[in-house]
Protein backbone atom coordinates (compact mmCIF):
# COMPACT_ATOMS: atom_id res chain seq x y z
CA UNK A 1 -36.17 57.56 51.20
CA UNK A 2 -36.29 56.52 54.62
CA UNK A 3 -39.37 59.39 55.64
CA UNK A 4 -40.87 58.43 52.37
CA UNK A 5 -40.78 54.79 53.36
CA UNK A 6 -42.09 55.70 56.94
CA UNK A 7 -45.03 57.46 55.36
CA UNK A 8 -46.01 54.83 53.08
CA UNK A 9 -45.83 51.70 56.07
CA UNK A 10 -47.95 53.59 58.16
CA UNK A 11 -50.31 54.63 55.77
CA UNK A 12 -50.31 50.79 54.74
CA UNK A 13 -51.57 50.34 58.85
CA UNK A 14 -54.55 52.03 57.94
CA UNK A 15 -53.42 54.95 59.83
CA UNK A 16 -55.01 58.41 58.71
CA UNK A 17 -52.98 60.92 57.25
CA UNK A 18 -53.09 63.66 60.21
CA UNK A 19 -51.43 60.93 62.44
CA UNK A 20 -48.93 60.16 59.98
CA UNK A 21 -47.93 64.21 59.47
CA UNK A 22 -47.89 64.37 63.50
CA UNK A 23 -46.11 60.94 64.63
CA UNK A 24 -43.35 61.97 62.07
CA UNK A 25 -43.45 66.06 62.17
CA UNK A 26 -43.78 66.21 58.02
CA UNK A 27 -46.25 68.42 57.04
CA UNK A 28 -50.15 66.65 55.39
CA UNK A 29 -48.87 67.70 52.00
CA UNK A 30 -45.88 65.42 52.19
CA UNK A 31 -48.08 62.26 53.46
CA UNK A 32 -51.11 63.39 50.87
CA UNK A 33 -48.21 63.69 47.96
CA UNK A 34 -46.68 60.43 48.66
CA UNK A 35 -49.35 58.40 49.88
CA UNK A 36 -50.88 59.45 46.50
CA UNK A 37 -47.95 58.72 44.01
CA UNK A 38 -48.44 55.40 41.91
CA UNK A 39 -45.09 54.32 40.44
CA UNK A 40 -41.45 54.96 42.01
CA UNK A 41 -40.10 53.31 39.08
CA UNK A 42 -36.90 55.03 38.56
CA UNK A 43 -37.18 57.63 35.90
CA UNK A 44 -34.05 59.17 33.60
CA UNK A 45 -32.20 62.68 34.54
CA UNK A 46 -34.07 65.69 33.30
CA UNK A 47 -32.29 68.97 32.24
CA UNK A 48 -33.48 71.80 35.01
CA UNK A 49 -34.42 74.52 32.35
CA UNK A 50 -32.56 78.18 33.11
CA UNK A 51 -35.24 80.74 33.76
CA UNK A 52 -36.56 83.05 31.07
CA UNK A 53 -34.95 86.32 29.71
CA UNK A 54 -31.64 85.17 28.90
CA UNK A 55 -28.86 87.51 28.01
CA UNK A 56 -28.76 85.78 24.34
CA UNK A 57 -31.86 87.25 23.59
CA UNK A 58 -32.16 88.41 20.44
CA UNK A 59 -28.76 86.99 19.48
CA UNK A 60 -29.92 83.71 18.85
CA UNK A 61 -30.61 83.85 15.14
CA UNK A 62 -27.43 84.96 13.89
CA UNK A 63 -25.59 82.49 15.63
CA UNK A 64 -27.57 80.16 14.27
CA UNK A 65 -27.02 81.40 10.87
CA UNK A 66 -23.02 81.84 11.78
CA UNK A 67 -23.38 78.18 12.74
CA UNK A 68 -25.52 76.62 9.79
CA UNK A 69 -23.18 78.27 6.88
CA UNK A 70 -19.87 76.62 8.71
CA UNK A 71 -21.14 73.38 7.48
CA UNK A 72 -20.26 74.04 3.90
CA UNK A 73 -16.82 75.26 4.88
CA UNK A 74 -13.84 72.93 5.93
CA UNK A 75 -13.73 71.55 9.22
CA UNK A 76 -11.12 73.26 10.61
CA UNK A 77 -12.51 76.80 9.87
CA UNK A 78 -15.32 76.64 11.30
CA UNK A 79 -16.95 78.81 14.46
CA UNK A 80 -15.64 78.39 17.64
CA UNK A 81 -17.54 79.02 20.38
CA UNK A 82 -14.88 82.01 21.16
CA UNK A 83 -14.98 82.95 18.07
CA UNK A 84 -18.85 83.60 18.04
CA UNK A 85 -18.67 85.44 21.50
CA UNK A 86 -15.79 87.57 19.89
CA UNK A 87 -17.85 88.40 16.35
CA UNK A 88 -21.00 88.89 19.11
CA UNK A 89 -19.27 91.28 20.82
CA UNK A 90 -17.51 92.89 17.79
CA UNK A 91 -20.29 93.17 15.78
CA UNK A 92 -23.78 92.88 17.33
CA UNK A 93 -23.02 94.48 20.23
CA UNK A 94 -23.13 91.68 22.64
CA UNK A 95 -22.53 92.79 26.52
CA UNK A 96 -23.29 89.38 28.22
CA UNK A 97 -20.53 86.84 29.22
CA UNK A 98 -18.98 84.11 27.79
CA UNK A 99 -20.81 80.80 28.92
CA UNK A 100 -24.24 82.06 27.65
CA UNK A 101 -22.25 81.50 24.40
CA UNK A 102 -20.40 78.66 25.07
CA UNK A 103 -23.54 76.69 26.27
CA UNK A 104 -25.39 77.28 23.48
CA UNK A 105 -23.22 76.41 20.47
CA UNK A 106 -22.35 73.12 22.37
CA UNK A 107 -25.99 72.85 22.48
CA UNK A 108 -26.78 73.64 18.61
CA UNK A 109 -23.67 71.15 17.77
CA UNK A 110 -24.94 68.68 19.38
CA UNK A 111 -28.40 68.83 18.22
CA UNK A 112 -26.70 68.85 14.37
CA UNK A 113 -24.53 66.27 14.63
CA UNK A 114 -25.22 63.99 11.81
CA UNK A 115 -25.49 60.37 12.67
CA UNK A 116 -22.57 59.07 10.58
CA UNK A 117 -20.14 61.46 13.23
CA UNK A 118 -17.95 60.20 15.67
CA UNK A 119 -15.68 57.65 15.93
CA UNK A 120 -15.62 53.64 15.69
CA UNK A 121 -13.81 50.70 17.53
CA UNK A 122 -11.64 48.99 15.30
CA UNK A 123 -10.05 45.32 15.67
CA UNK A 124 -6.79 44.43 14.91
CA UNK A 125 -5.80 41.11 13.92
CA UNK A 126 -2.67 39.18 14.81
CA UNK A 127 0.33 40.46 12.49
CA UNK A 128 -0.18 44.06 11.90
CA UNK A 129 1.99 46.95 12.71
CA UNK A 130 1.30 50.49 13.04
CA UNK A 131 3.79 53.14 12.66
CA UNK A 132 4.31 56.96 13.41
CA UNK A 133 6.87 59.62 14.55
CA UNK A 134 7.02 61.98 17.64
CA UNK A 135 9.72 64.20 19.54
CA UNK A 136 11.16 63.91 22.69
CA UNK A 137 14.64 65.61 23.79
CA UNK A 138 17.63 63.25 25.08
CA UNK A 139 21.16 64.24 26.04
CA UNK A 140 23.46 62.81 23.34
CA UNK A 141 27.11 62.87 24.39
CA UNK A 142 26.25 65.86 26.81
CA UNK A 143 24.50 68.18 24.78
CA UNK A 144 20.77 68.26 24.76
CA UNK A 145 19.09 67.37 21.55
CA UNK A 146 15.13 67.04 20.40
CA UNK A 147 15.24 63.67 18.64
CA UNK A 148 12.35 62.26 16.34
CA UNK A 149 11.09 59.07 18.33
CA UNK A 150 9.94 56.00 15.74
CA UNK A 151 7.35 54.28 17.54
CA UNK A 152 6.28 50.78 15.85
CA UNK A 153 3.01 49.33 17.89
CA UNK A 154 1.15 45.82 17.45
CA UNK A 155 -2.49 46.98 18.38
CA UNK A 156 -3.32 43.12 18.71
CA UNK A 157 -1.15 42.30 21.78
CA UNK A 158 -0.45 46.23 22.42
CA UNK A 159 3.64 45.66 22.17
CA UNK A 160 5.18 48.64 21.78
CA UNK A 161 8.69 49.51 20.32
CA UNK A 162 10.69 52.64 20.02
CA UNK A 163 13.95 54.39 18.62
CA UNK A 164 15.11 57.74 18.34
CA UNK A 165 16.54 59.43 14.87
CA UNK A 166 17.36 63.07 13.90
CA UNK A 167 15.20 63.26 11.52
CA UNK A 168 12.11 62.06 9.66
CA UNK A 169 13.31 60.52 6.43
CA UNK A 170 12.21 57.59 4.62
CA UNK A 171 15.99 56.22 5.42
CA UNK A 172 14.85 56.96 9.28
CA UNK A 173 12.04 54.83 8.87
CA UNK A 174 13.11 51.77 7.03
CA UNK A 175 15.85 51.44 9.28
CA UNK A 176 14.10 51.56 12.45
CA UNK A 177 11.34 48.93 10.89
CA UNK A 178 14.57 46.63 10.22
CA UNK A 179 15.98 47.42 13.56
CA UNK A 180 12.30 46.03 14.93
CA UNK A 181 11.96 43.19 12.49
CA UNK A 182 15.34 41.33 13.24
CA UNK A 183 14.89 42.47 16.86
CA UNK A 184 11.73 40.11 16.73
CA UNK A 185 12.55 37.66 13.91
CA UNK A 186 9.90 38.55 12.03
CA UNK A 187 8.60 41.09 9.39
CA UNK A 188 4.49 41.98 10.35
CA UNK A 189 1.86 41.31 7.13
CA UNK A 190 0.14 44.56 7.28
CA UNK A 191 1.58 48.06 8.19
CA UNK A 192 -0.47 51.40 8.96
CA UNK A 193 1.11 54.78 8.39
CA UNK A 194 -0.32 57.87 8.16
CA UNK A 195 1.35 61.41 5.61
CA UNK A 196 3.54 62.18 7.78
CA UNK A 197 5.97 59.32 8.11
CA UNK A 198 7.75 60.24 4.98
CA UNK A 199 7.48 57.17 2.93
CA UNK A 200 4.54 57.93 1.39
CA UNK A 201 1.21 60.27 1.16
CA UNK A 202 -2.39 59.88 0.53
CA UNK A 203 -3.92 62.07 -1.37
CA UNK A 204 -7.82 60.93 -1.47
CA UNK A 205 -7.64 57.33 -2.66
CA UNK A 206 -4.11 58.21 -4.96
CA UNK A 207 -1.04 56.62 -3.10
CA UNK A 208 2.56 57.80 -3.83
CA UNK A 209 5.27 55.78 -1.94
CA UNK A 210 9.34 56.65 -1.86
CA UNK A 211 11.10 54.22 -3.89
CA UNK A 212 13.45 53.09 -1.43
CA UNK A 213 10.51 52.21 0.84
CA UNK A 214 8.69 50.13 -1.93
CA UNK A 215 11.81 48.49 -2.01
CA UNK A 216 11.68 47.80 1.45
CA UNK A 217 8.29 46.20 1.16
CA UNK A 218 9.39 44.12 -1.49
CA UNK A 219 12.21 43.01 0.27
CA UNK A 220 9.73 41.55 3.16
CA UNK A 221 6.52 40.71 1.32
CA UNK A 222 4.84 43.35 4.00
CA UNK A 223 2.15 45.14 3.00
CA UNK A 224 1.49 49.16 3.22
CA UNK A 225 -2.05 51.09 4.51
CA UNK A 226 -2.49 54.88 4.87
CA UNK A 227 -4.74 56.82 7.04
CA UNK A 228 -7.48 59.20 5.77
CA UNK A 229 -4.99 62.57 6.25
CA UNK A 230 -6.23 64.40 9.81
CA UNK A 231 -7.73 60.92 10.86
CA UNK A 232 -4.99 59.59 13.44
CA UNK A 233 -8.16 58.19 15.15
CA UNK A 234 -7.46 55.06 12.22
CA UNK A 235 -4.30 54.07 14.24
CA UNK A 236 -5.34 55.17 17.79
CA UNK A 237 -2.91 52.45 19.51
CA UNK A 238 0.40 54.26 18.27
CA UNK A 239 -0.96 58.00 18.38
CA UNK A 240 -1.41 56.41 22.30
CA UNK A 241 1.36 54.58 22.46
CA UNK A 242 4.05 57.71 21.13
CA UNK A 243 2.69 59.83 24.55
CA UNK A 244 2.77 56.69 26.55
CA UNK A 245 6.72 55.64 25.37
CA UNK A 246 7.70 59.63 25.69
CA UNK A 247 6.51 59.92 29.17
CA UNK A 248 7.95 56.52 30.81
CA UNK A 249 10.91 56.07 28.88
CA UNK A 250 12.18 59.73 28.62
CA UNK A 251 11.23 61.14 31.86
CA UNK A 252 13.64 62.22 33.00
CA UNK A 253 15.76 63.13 29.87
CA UNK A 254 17.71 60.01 29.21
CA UNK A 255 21.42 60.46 28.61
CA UNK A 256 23.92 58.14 26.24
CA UNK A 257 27.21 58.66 24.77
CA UNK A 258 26.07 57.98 21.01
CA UNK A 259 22.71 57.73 19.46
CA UNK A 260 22.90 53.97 18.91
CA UNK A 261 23.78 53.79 22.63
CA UNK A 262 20.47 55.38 23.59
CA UNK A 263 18.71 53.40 20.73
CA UNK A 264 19.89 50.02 22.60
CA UNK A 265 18.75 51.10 26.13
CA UNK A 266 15.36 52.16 24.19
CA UNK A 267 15.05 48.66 23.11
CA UNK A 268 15.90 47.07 26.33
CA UNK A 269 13.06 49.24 28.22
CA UNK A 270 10.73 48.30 25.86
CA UNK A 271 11.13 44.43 26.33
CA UNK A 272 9.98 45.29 29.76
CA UNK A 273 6.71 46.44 28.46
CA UNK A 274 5.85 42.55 27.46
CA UNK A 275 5.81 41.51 31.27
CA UNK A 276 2.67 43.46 32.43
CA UNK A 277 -0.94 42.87 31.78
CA UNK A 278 -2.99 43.59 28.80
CA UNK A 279 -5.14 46.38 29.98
CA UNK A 280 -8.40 44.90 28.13
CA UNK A 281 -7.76 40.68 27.65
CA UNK A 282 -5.85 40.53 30.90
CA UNK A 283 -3.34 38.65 29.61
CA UNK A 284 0.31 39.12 30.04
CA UNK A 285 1.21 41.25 26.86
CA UNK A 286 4.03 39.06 25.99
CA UNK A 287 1.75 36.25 25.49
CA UNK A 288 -0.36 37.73 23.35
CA UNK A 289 2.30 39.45 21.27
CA UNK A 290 3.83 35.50 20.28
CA UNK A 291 0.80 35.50 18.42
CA UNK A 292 1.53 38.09 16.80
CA UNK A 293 5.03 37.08 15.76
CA UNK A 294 3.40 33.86 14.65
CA UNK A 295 1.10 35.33 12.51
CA UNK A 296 4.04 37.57 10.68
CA UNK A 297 5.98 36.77 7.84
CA UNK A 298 9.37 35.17 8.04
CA UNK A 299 12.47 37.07 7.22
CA UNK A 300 14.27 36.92 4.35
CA UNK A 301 18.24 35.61 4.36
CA UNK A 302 19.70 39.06 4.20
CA UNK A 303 18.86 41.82 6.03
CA UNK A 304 17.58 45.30 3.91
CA UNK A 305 20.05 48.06 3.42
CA UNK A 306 18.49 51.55 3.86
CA UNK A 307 20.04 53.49 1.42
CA UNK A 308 18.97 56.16 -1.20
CA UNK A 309 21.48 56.56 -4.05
CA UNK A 310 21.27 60.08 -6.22
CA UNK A 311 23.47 61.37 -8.57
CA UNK A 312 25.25 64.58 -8.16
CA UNK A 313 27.22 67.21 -9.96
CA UNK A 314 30.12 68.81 -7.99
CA UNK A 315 30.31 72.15 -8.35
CA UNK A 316 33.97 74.09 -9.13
CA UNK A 317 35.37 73.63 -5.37
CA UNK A 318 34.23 70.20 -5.53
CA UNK A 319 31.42 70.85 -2.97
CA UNK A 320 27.67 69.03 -3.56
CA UNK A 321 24.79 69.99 -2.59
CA UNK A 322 22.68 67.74 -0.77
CA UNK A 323 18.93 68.40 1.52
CA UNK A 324 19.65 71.82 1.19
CA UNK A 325 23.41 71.03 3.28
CA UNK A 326 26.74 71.51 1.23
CA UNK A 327 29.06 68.42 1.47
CA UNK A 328 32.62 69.04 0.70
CA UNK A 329 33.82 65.99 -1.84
CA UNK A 330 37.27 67.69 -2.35
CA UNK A 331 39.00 69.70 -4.88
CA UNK A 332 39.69 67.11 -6.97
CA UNK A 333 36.32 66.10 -7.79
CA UNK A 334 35.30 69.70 -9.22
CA UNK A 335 32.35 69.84 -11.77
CA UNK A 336 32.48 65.62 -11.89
CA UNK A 337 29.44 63.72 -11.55
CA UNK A 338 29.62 61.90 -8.29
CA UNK A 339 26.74 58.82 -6.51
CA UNK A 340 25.52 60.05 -2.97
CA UNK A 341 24.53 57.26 -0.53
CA UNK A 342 22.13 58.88 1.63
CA UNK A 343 21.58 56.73 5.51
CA UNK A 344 19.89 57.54 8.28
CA UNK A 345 22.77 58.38 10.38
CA UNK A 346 25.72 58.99 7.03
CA UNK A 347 26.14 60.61 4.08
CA UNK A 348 28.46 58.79 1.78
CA UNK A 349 29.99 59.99 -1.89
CA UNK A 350 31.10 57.42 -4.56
CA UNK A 351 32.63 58.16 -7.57
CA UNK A 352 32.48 57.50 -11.24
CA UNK A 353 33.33 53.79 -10.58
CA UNK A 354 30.92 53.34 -7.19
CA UNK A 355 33.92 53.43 -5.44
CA UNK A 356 33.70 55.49 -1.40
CA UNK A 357 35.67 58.69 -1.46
CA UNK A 358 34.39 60.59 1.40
CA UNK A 359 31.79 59.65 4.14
CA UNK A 360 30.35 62.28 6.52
CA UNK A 361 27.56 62.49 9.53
CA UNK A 362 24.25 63.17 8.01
CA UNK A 363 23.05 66.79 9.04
CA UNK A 364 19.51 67.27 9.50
CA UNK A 365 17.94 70.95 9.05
CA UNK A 366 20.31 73.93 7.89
CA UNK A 367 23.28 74.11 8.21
CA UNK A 368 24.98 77.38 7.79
CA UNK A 369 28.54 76.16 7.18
CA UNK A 370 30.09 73.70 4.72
CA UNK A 371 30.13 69.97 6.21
CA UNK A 372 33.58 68.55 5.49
CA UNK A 373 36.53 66.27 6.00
CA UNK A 374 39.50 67.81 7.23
CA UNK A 375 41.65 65.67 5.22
CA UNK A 376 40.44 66.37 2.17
CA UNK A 377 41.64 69.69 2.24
CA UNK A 378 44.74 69.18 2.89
CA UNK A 379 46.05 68.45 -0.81
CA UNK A 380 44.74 71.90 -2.45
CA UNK A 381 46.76 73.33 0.55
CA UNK A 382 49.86 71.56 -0.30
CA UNK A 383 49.37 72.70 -4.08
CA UNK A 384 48.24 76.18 -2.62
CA UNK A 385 49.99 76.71 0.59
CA UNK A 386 49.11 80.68 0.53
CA UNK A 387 45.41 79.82 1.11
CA UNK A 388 46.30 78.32 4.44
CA UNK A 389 45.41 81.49 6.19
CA UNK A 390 41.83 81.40 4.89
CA UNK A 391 41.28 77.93 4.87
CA UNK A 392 38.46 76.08 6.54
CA UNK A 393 40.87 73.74 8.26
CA UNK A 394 42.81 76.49 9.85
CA UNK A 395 40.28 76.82 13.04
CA UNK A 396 40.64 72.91 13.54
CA UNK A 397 44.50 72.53 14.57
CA UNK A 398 46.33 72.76 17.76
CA UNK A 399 47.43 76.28 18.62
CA UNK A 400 50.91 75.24 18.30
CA UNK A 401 49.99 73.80 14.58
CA UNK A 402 48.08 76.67 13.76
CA UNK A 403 51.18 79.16 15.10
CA UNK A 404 53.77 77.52 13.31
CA UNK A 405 51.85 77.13 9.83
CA UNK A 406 51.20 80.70 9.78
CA UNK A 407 54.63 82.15 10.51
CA UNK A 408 56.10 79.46 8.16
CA UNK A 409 57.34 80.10 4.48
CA UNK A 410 55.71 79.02 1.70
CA UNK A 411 58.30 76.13 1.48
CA UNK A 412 58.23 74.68 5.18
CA UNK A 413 54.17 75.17 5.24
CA UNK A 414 53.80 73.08 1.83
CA UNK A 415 56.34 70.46 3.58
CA UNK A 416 53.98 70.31 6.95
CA UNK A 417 50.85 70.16 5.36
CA UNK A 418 52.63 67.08 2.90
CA UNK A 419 53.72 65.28 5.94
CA UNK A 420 49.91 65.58 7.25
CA UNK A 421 48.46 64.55 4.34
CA UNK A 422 50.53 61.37 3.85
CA UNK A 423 50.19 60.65 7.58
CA UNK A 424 46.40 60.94 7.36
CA UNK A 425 46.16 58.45 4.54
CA UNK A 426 47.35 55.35 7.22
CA UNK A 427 47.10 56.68 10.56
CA UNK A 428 43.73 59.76 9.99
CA UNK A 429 44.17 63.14 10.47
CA UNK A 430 43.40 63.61 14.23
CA UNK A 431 46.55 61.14 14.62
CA UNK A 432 48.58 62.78 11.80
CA UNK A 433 47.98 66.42 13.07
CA UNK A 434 48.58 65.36 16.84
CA UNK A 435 51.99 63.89 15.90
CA UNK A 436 52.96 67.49 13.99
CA UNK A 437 51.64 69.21 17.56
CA UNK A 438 54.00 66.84 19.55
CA UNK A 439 56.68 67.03 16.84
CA UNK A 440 56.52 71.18 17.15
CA UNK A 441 56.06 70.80 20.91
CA UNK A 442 59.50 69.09 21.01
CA UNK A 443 61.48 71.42 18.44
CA UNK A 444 62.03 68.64 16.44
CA UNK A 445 61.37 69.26 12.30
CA UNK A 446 58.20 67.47 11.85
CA UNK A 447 59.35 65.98 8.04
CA UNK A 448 57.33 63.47 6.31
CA UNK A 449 59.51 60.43 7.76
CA UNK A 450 59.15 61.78 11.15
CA UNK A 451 55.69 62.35 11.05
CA UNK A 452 54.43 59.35 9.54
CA UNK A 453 56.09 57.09 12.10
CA UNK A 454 54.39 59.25 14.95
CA UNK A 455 51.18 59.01 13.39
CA UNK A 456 51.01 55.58 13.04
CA UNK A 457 52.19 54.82 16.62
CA UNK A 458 49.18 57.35 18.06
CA UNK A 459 46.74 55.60 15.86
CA UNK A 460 48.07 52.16 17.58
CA UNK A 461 47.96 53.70 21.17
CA UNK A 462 51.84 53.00 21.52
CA UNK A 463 53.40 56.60 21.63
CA UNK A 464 56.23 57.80 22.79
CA UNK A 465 56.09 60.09 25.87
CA UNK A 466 55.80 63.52 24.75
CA UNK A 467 58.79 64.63 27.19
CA UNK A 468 62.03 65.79 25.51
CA UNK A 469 65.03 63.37 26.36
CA UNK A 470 67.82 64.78 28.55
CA UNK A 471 70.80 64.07 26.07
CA UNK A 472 72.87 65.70 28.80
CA UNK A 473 73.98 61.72 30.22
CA UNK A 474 76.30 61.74 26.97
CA UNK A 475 78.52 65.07 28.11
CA UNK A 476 80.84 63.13 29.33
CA UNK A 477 81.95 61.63 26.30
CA UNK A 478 83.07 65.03 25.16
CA UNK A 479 85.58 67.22 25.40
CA UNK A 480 86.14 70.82 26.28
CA UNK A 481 88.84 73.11 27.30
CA UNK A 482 90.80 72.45 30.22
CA UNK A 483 89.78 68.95 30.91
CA UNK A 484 91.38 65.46 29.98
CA UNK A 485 90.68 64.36 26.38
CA UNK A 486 89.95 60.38 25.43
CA UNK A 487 92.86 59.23 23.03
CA UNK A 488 92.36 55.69 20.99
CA UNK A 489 94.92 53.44 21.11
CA UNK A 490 95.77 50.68 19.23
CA UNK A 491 97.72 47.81 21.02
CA UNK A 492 99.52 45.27 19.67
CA UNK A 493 96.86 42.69 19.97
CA UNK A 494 95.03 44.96 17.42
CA UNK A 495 92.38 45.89 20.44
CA UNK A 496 91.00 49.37 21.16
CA UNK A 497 91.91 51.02 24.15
């Protein structure tokens, strides 16, 4: 601009246009061209067209074709522009390169785009939730696990909240919303979910909800929206906010002892969140998200319970089937109809009367082997000692257990595996079978009496050491040959010498 300007001051002198092209060295083309030019009003980019005799030559009309019929096919089998480079090549013959390709079906999609396309800012008022599910991996008591993260977002003040489950269960879900609604004393009016949550699915404008969830929403007056299925665009701050959470919370791999444990720290980190700026209202985000608290609904006295009862039929070892995973309710409850609770985190059996028999760890995904409480094993074994060497609990005991069970006879194995299972019913198995391992370790006869008393003082904390006592002090109170012997004596005052 400068030689430009240069040209166009002197020329405003009066000063003739050789003098111009030899005081600045520009050749009289330059001065004529802009001495003559009119308007420098600044004019939009223009697309510098390729030259002629492109390598699509020829090629252009079936792609259009290939193009125009993917309109009337569903969106996500449709062309690519790899794909139409690989047909090209495949079936036309093509020998040019990629980007010829590439350039021009961006360049036809564009120029069909329909105006209706695209995307559209939405605005969120004060109150509403939105709700989805993503994966991260955590170290849970030392082993590495990939956990299902629950993210809950408020798109209004752009608070964020997060907790990690094993699965993706409607049970999953309505116990991480209560875990968020007591957390902030208040249940949100409105909340968005899309199919994949696992409380409920739209199918065009049909809803179908779980009925434990719609129980949930009747317990806090909340309302339920779905997205348009393949549209997570409709709840863009949590589809954000599930990448966000996943890389500054669990990067690096967080560890905890339990899954609660990590769930607490989760919850801690988040609160964090509220001290920094919103990135559009520039506003601390805790300020803004008291609004949305106060535009919630209060909670009810009593908090919800997330569980889904079913009823079940045992089958002839008294094992039910449950998710596709075989619980084992015990012998006694063969070919009975039993209630399963099913939580988020346990699976728990009632009987005929509602009353708990068994409760186990829920299992998510297959599992190969029968899920079970080793106690409840124990009284077919007592009935059945001769299955002990096949039994499922056999793996589970102490060496020394497991040695002396299997060289025992029938009789001394049924009168173990009684003491065990009367132990376990006060003091649990892990206490009852540690007392028959200390018992064996000893050489003392681990009887029911024996046992029981052990068990009970391990489940306490207040055991006995496990060293044998030197009964060896007491020798001299006995006799043997060649030494003095102890006579009693009776004096005449009646006392014992």
């Amino acid at each position: 601009m400068s030689v430009q300007e240069n040209i166009r001051t002197l020329d405003s002198h009066g000063i003739a246009g050789r003098e111009i092209a030899r005081r600045l060295g520009v050749s009289r083309d330059s001065v004529t061209k802009y001495t003559g030019q009119q308007d420098y009003s600044p004019k939009p980019p223009t697309p510098v067209p390729r030259p002629a005799g492109s390598v699509l030559t020829g090629f252009e009309d079936t792609m259009e074709r290939w193009l125009g019929e993917d309109q009337q096919r569903p969106r996500k089998q449709r062309h690519t522009a790899q794909r139409v480079f690989d047909r090209l090549v495949a079936e036309q013959d093509y020998l040019g390169s990629y980007s010829p390709v590439q350039r021009f079906v961006k360049k036809w999609k564009a120029q069909h785009r329909h105006a209706g396309e695209g995307f559209t800012e939405l605005v969120w008022p004060a109150g509403t939730a939105q709700v989805d599910f993503g994966q991260a991996e955590a170290i849970i008591a030392g082993t590495r696990q990939v956990l299902h993260i629950f993210v809950v977002t408020f798109p209004f003040s752009n608070m964020r909240f997060v907790q990690a489950y094993r699965g993706e269960t409607a049970e999953c879900v309505c116990h991480g919303l209560r875990t968020v609604f007591d957390h902030i004393g208040a249940a949100p009016r409105t909340m968005v979910f899309d199919n994949a949550t696992g409380i409920g699915r739209r199918v065009g404008p049909k809803i179908v909800e779980t009925k434990l969830f719609g129980a949930f929403k009747l317990h806090y007056r909340s309302e339920s929206r779905y997205c348009n299925p393949y549209s997570g665009n409709e709840k863009g701050n949590v589809e954000n906010a599930v990448g966000f959470l996943r890389r500054n919370l669990m990067v690096p791999e967080p560890e905890a002892a339990s899954l609660q444990g990590l769930n607490d720290v989760l919850l801690a980190r988040c609160l964090a969140l509220a001290k920094t700026v919103h990135y559009r209202k520039g506003l601390p985000v805790g300020e803004l998200f008291a609004q949305d608290v106060a535009a919630s609904l209060a909670l009810p006295g009593v908090g919800f319970d997330p569980v889904r009862y079913e009823s079940r039929t045992a089958d002839k070892t008294g094992n039910l089937l449950i998710d596709g995973n075989t619980y084992a309710a015990g012998s006694s409850f063969h070919s009975r109809t039993l209630t399963v609770g099913l939580r988020h985190d346990v699976v728990e059996i009632l009987d005929e009367q509602a009353t708990p028999v068994r409760s186990f760890p829920r299992a998510f995904g297959r599992q190969t082997e029968t899920i079970f409480e080793p106690a409840s094993l124990l009284p077919l074994l007592v009935t059945k000692p001769g299955a002990w060497s096949h039994s499922q609990l056999r793996p589970l005991v102490p060496d020394l257990v497991r040695d002396w069970l299997d060289t025992a006879t029938a009789t001394n194995r049924r009168r173990l595996l009684s003491a065990v299972d009367a132990a376990s019913g006060s003091a649990g198995f892990d206490a009852a079978i540690h007392a028959a391992d200390l018992l064996i370790q000893r050489g003392d006869t681990p009887d029911i009496a024996a046992l029981g008393m052990l068990a009970r003082r391990l489940a306490d904390g207040s055991a006995p050491p496990a060293d044998n006592v030197d009964l060896s002090v007491y020798d001299i109170f006995t006799t043997t040959a060649g030494t003095d012997t102890f006579t009693t004596v009776t004096t005449a005052t009646g006392e014992i010498a």
